[in-house]
C-alpha atoms as a PDB file:
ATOM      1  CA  UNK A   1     -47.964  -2.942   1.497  1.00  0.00           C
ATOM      2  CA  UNK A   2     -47.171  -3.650   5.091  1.00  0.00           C
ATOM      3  CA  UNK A   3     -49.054  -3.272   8.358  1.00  0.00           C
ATOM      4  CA  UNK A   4     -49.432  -3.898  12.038  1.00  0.00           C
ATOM      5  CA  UNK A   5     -51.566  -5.038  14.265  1.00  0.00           C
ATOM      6  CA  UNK A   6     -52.205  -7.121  17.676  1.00  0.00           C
ATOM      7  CA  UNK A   7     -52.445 -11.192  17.630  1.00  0.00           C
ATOM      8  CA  UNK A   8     -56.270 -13.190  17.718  1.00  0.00           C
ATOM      9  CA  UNK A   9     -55.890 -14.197  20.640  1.00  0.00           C
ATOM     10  CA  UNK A  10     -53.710 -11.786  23.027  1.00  0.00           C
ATOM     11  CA  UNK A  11     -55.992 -12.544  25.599  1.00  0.00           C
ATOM     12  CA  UNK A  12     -53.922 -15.652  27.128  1.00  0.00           C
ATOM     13  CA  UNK A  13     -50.873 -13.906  25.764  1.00  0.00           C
ATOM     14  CA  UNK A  14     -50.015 -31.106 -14.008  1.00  0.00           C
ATOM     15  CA  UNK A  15     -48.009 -32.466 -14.739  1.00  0.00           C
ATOM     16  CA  UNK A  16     -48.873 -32.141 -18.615  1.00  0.00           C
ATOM     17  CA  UNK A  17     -47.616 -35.581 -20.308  1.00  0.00           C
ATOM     18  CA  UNK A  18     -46.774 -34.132 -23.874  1.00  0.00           C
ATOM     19  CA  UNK A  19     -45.885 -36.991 -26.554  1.00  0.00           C
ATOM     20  CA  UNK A  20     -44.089 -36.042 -29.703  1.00  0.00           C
ATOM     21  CA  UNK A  21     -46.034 -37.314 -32.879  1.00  0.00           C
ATOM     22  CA  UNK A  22     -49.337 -36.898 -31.526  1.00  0.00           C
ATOM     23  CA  UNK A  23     -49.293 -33.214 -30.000  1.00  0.00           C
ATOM     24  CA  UNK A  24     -48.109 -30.921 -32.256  1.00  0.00           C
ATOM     25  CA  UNK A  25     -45.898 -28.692 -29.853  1.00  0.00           C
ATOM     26  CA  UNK A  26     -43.130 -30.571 -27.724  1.00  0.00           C
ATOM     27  CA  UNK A  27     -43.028 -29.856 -23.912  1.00  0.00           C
ATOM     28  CA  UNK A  28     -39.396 -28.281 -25.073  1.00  0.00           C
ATOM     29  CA  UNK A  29     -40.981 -25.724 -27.351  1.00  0.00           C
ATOM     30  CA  UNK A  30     -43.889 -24.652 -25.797  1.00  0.00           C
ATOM     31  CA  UNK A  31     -43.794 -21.236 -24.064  1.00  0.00           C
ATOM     32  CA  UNK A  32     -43.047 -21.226 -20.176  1.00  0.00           C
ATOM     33  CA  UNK A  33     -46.208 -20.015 -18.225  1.00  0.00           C
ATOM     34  CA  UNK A  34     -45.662 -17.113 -16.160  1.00  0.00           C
ATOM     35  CA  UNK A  35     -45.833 -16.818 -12.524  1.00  0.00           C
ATOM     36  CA  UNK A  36     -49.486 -16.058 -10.929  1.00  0.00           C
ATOM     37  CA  UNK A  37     -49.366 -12.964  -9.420  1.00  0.00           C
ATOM     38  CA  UNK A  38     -50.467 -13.633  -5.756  1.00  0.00           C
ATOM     39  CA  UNK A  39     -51.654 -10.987  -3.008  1.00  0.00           C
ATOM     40  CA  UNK A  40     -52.406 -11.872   0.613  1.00  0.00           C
ATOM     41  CA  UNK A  41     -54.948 -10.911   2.759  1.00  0.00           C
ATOM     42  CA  UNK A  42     -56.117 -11.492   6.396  1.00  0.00           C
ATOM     43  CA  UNK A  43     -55.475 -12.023  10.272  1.00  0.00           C
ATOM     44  CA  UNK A  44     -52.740 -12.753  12.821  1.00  0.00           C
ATOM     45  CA  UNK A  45     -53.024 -16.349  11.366  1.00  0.00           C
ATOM     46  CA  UNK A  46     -52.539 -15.478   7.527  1.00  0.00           C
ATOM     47  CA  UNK A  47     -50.010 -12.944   8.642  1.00  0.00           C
ATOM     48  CA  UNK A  48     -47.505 -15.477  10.480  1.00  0.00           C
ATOM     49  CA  UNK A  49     -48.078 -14.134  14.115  1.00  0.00           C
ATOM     50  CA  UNK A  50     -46.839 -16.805  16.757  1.00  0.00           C
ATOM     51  CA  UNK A  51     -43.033 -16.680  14.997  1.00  0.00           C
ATOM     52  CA  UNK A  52     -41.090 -14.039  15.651  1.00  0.00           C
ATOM     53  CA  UNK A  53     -39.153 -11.625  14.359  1.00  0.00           C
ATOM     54  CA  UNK A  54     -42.022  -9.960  13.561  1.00  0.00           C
ATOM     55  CA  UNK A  55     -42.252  -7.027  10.776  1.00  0.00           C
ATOM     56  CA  UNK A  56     -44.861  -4.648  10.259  1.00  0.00           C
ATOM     57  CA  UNK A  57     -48.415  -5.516  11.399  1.00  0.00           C
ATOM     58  CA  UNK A  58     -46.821  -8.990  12.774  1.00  0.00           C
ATOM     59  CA  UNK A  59     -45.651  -9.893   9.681  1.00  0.00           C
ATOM     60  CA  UNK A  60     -43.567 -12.804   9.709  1.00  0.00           C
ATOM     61  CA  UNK A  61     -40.773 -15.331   7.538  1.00  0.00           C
ATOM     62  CA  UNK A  62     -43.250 -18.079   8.808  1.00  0.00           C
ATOM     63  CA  UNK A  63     -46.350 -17.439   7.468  1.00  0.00           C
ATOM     64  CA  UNK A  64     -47.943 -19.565   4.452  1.00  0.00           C
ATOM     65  CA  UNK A  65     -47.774 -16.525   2.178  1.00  0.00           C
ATOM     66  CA  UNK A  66     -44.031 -16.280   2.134  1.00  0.00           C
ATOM     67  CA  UNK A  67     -43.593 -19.955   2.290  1.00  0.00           C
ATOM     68  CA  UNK A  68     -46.128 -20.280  -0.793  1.00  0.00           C
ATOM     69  CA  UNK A  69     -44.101 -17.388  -2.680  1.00  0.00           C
ATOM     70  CA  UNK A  70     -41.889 -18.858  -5.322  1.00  0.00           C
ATOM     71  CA  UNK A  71     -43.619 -22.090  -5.158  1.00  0.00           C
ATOM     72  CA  UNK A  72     -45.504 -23.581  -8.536  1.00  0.00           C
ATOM     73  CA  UNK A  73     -44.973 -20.491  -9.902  1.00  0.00           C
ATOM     74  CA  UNK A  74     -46.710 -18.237  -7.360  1.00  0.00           C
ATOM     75  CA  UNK A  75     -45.180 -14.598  -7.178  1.00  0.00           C
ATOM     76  CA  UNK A  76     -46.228 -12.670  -3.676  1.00  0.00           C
ATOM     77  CA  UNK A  77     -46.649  -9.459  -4.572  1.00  0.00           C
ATOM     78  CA  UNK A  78     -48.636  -7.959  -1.457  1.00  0.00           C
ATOM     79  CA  UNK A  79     -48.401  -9.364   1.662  1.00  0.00           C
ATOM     80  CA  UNK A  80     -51.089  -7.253   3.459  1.00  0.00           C
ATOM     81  CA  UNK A  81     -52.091  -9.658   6.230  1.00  0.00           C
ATOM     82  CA  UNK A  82     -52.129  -7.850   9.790  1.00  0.00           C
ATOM     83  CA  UNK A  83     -52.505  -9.548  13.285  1.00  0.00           C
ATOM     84  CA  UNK A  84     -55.653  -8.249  14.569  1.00  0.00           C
ATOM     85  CA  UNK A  85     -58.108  -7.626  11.755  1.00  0.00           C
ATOM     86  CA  UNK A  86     -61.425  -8.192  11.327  1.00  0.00           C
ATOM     87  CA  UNK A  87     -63.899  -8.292   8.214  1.00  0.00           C
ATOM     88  CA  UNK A  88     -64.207  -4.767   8.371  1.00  0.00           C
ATOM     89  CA  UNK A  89     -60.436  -3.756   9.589  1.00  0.00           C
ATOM     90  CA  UNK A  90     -59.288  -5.429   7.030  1.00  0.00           C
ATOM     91  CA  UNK A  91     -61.197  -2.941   4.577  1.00  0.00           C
ATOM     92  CA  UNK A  92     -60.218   0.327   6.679  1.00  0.00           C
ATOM     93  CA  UNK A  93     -57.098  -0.424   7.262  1.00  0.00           C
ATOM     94  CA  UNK A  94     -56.460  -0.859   3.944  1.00  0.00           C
ATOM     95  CA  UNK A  95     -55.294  -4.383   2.811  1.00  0.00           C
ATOM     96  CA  UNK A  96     -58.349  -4.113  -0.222  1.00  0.00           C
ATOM     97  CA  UNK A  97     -55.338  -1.810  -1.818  1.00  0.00           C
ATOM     98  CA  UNK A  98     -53.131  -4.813  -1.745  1.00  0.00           C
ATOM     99  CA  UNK A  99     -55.690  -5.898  -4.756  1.00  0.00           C
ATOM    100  CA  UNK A 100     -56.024  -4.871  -8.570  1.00  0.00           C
ATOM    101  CA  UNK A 101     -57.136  -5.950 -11.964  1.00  0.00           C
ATOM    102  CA  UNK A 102     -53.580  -7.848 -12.231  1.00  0.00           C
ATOM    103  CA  UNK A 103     -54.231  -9.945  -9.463  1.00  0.00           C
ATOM    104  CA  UNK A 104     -54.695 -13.565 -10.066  1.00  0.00           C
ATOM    105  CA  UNK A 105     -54.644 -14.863  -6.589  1.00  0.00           C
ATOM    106  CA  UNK A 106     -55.781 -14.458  -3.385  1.00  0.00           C
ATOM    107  CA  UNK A 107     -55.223 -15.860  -0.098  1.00  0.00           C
ATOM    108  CA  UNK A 108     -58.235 -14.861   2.407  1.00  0.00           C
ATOM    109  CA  UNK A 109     -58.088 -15.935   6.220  1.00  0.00           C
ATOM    110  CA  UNK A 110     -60.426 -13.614   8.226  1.00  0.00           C
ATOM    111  CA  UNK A 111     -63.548 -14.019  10.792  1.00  0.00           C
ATOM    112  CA  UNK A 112     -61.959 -15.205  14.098  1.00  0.00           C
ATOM    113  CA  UNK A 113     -61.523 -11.746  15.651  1.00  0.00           C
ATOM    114  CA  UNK A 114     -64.943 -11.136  14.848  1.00  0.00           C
ATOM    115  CA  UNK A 115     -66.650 -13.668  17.287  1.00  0.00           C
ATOM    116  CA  UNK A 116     -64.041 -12.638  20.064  1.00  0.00           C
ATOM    117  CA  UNK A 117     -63.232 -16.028  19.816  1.00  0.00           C
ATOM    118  CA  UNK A 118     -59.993 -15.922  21.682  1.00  0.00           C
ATOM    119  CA  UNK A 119     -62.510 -14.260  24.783  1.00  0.00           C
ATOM    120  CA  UNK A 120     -63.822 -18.412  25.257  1.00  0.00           C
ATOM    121  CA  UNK A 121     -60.411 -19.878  24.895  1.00  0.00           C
ATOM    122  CA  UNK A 122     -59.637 -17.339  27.963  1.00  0.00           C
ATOM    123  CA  UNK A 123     -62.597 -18.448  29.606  1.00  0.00           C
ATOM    124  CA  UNK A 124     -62.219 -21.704  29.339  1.00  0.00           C
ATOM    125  CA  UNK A 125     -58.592 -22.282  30.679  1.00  0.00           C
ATOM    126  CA  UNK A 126     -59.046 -19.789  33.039  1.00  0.00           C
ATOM    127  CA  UNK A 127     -62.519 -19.664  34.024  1.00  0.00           C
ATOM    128  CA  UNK A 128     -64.866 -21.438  35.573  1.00  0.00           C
ATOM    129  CA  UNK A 129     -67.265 -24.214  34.401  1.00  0.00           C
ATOM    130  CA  UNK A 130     -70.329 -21.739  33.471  1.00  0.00           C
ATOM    131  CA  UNK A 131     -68.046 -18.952  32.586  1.00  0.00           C
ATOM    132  CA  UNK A 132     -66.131 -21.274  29.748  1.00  0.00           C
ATOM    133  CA  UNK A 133     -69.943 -22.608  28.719  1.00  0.00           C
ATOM    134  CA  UNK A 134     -71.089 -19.164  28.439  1.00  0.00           C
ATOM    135  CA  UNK A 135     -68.007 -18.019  26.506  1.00  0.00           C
ATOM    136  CA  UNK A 136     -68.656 -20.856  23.953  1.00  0.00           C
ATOM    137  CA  UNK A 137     -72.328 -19.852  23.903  1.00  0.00           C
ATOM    138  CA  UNK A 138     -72.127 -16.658  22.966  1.00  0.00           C
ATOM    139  CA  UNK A 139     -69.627 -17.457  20.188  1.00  0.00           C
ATOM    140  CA  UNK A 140     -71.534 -19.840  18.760  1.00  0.00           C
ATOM    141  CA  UNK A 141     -74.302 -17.348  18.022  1.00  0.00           C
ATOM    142  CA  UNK A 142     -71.859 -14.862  17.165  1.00  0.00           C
ATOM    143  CA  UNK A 143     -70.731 -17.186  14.290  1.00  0.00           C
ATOM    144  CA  UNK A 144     -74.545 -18.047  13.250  1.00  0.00           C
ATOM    145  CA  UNK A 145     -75.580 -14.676  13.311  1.00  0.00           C
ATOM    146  CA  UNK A 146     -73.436 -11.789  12.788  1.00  0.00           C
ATOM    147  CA  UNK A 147     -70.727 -13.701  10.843  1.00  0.00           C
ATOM    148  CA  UNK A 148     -72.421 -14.439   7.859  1.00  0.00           C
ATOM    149  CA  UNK A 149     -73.473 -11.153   6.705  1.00  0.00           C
ATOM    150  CA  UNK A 150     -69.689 -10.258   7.603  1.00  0.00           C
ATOM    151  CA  UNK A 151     -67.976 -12.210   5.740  1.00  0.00           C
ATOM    152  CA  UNK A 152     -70.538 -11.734   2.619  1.00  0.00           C
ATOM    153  CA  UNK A 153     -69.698  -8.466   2.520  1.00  0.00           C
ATOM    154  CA  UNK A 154     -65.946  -8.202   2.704  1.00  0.00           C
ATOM    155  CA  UNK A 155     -65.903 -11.058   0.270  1.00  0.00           C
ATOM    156  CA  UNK A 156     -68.264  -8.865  -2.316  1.00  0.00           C
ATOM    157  CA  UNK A 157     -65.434  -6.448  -1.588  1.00  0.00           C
ATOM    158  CA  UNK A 158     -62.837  -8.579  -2.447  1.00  0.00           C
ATOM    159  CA  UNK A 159     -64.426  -9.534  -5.996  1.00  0.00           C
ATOM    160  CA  UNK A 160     -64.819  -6.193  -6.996  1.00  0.00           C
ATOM    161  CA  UNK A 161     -61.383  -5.185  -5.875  1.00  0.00           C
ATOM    162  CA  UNK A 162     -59.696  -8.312  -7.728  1.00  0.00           C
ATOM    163  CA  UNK A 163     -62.060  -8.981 -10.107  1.00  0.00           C
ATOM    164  CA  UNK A 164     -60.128 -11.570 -12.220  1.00  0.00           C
ATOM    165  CA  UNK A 165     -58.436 -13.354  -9.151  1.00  0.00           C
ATOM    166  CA  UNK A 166     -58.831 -17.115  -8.322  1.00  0.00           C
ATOM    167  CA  UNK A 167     -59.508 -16.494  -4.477  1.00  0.00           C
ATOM    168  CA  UNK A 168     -58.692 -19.560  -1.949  1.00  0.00           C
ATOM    169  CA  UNK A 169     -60.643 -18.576   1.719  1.00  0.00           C
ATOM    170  CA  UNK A 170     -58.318 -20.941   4.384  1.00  0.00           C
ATOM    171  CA  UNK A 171     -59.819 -22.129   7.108  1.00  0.00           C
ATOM    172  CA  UNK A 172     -58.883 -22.458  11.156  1.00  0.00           C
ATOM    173  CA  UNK A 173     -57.046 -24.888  13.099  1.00  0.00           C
ATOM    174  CA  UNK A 174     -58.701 -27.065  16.290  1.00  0.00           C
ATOM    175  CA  UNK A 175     -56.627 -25.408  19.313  1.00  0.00           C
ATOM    176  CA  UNK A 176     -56.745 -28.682  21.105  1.00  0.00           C
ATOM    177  CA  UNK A 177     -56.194 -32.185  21.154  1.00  0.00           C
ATOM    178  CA  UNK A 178     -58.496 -33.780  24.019  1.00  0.00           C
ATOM    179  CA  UNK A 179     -57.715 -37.098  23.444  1.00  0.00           C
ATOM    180  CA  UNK A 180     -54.432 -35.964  25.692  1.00  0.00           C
ATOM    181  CA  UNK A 181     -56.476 -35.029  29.051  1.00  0.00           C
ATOM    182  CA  UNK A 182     -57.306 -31.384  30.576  1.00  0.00           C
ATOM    183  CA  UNK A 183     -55.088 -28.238  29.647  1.00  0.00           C
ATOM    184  CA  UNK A 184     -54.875 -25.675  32.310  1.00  0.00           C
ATOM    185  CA  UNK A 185     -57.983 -24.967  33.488  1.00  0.00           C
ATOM    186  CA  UNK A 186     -59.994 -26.860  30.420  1.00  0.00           C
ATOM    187  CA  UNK A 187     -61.404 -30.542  30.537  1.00  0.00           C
ATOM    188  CA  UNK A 188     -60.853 -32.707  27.873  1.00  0.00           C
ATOM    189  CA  UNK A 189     -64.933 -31.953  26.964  1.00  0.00           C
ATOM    190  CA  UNK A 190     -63.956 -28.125  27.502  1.00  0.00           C
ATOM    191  CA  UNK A 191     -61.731 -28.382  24.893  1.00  0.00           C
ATOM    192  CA  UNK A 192     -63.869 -30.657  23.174  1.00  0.00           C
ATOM    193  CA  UNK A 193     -66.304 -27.919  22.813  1.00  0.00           C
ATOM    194  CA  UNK A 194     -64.187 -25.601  21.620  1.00  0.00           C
ATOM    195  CA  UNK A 195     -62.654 -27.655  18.768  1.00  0.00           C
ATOM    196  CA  UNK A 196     -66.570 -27.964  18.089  1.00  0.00           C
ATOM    197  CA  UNK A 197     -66.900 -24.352  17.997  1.00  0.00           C
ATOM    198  CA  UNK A 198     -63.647 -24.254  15.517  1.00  0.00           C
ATOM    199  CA  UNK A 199     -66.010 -26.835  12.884  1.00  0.00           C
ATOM    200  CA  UNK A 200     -68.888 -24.336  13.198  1.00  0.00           C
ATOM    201  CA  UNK A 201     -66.629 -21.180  12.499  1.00  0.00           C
ATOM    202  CA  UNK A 202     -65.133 -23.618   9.321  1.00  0.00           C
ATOM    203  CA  UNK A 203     -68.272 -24.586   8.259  1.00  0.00           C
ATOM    204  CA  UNK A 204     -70.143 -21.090   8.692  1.00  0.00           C
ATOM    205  CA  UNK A 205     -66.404 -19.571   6.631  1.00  0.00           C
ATOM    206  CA  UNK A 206     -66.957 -22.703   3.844  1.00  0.00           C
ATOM    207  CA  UNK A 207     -70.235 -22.131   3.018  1.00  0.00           C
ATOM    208  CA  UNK A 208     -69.740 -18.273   2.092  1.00  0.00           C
ATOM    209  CA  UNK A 209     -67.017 -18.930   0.140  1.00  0.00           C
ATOM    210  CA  UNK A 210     -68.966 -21.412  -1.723  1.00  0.00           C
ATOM    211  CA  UNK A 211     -71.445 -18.789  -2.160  1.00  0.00           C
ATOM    212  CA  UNK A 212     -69.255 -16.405  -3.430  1.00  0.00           C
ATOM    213  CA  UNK A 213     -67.377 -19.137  -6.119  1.00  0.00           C
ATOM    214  CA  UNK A 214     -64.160 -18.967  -3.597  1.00  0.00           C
ATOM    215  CA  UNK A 215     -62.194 -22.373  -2.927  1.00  0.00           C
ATOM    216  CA  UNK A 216     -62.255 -23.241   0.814  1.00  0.00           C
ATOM    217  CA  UNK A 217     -59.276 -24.996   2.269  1.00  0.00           C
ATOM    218  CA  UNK A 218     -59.948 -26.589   5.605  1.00  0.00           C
ATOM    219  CA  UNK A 219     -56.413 -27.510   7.405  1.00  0.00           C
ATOM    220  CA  UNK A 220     -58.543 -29.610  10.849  1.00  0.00           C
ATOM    221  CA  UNK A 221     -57.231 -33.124   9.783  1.00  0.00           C
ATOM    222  CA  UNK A 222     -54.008 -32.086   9.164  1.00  0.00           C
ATOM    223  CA  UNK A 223     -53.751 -30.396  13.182  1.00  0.00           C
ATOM    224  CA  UNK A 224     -55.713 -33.278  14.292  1.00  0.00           C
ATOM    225  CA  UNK A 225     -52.850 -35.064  16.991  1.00  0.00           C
ATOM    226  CA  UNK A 226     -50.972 -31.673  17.043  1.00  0.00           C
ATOM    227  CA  UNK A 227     -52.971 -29.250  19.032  1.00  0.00           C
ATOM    228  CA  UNK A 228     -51.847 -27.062  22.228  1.00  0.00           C
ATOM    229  CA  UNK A 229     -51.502 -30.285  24.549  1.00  0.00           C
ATOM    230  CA  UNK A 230     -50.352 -32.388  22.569  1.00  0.00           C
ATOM    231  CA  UNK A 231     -46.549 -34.213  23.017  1.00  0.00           C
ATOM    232  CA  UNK A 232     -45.455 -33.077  19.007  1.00  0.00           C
ATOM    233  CA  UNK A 233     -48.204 -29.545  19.249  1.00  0.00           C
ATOM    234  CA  UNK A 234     -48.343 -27.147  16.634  1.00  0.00           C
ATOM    235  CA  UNK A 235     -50.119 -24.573  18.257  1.00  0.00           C
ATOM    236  CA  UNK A 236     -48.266 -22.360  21.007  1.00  0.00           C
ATOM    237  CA  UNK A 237     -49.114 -22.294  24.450  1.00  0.00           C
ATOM    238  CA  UNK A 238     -49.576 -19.046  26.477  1.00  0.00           C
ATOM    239  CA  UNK A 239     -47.203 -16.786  26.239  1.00  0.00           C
ATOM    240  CA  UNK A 240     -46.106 -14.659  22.717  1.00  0.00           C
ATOM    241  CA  UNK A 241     -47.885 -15.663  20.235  1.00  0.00           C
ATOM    242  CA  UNK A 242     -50.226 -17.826  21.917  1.00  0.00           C
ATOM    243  CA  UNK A 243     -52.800 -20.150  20.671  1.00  0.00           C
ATOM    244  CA  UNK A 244     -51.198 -19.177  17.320  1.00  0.00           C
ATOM    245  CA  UNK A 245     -49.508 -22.093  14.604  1.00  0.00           C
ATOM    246  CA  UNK A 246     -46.094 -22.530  15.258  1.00  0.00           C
ATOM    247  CA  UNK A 247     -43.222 -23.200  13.186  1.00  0.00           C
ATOM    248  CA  UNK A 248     -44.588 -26.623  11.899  1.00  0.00           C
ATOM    249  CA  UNK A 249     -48.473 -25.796  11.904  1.00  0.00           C
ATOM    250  CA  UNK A 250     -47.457 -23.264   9.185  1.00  0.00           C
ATOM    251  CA  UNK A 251     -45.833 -25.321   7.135  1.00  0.00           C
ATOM    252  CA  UNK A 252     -48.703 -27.571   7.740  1.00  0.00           C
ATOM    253  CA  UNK A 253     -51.058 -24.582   6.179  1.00  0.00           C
ATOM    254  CA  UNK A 254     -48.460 -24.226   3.149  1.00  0.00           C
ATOM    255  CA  UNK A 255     -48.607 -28.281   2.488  1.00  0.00           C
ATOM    256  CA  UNK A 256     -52.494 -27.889   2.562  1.00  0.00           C
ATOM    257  CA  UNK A 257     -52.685 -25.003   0.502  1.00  0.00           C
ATOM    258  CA  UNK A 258     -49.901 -26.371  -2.025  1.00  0.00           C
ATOM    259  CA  UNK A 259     -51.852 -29.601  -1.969  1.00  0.00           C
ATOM    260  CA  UNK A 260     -55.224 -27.847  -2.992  1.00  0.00           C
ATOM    261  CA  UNK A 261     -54.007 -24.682  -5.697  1.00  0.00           C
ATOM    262  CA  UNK A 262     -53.394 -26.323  -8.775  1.00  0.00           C
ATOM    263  CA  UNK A 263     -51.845 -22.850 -10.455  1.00  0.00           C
ATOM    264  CA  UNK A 264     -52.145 -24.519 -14.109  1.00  0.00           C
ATOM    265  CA  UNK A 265     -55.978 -24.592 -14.173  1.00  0.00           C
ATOM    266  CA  UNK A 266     -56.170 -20.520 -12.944  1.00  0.00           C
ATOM    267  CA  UNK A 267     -54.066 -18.866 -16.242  1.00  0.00           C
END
């Protein structure tokens, strides 16, 4: 399945060791495991937004999932990622479908157009002092309150609708890198805060996933000297695609997930 969509933020544009004599089946003989069958789900980030060409729903040859298919024996079967969702967009428009009682993994990346958080980014390199505070503010609450009970129940959703998947929830990037002075119209503590606001949304993500037996993979250290201002940044500026990974901060999302899915322990 395929759809479309708008970006996050469109506001500022075992290895087995098998030794003959003591295990009974050689590593020749034994039967080769089959590929996982692997459907993914979620936003503009999950979807590859931020490197065009784009396909439906701002689909793209970038993004993790198509990087991840083939790899360890991981089969894509539906990429149903679409820029723009939400928690509950993601159930309307459909990409629950994408999910069956074959599945056997699932990539999840969803909650970052629920807090509007895109709205402080825009605030904050564009706004004034109070404005960008304000923006952050009102996040933040948005991720301690509303959030949770969001992302509970589209994750419920997702159990039932792959009820014998291994689900992996993937976390967000820090847009900035402070340590390299203001960006636009944001101060280093500016962007501070708003890498701070990143952790909470993380943290507030991890700790649902936890409670719903999902693995959380959190991909801040490995952004951490690469955001928007920095001199090698994997995040885009304004413009298409901004505030999105580019070509390098997805393949930093495909090392992290390859790093943490070990496929052998899910048949």
């Amino acid at each position: 399945m395929r759809r479309a969509g708008r970006s996050l933020m469109s506001v500022l544009a075992g290895v087995v060791l098998v030794l003959p004599g003591v295990v009974g089946v050689s590593a020749a003989s034994a039967a080769p495991r089959e590929a996982l069958e692997y459907d993914a789900l979620g936003d503009s980030f999950a979807s590859g937004y931020g490197v065009p060409p784009y396909g439906e729903c701002g689909q793209s040859q970038a993004a993790y999932p198509v990087q991840l298919d083939g790899r360890m024996q991981i089969d894509l079967d539906d990429f149903a990622a679409c820029a723009g969702a939400t928690t509950v967009t993601l159930v309307s428009g459909g990409q629950l479908e994408a999910l069956d009682e074959d599945t056997e993994l699932v990539t999840l990346m969803i909650g970052g157009n629920d807090i509007r958080w895109g709205q402080a980014v825009a605030a904050c390199l564009g706004g004034s002092d109070a404005q960008c505070a304000g923006a952050i503010s009102l996040v933040r609450t948005a991720i301690t309150s509303l959030l949770p009970g969001l992302l509970d129940g589209v994750y419920a959703q997702v159990s039932s609708a792959a009820s014998h998947a291994y689900v992996v929830v993937v976390g967000y990037p820090r847009l900035f890198s402070p340590e390299f002075g203001d960006y636009l119209g944001a101060s280093s503590d500016e962007q501070q805060a708003l890498n701070d606001g990143a952790d909470l949304l993380n943290g507030v993500i991890a700790n649902a996933a936890a409670a719903h037996g999902f693995q959380f993979v959190d991909v801040t250290q490995r952004f951490d000297g690469h955001g928007v201002n920095a001199p090698a940044p994997w995040i885009l500026g304004p413009g298409d695609g901004a505030f999105h990974p580019n070509i390098n901060g997805y393949k930093a999302y495909t090392a992290a997930l390859t790093s943490q899915i070990n496929p052998s322990t899910l048949k």
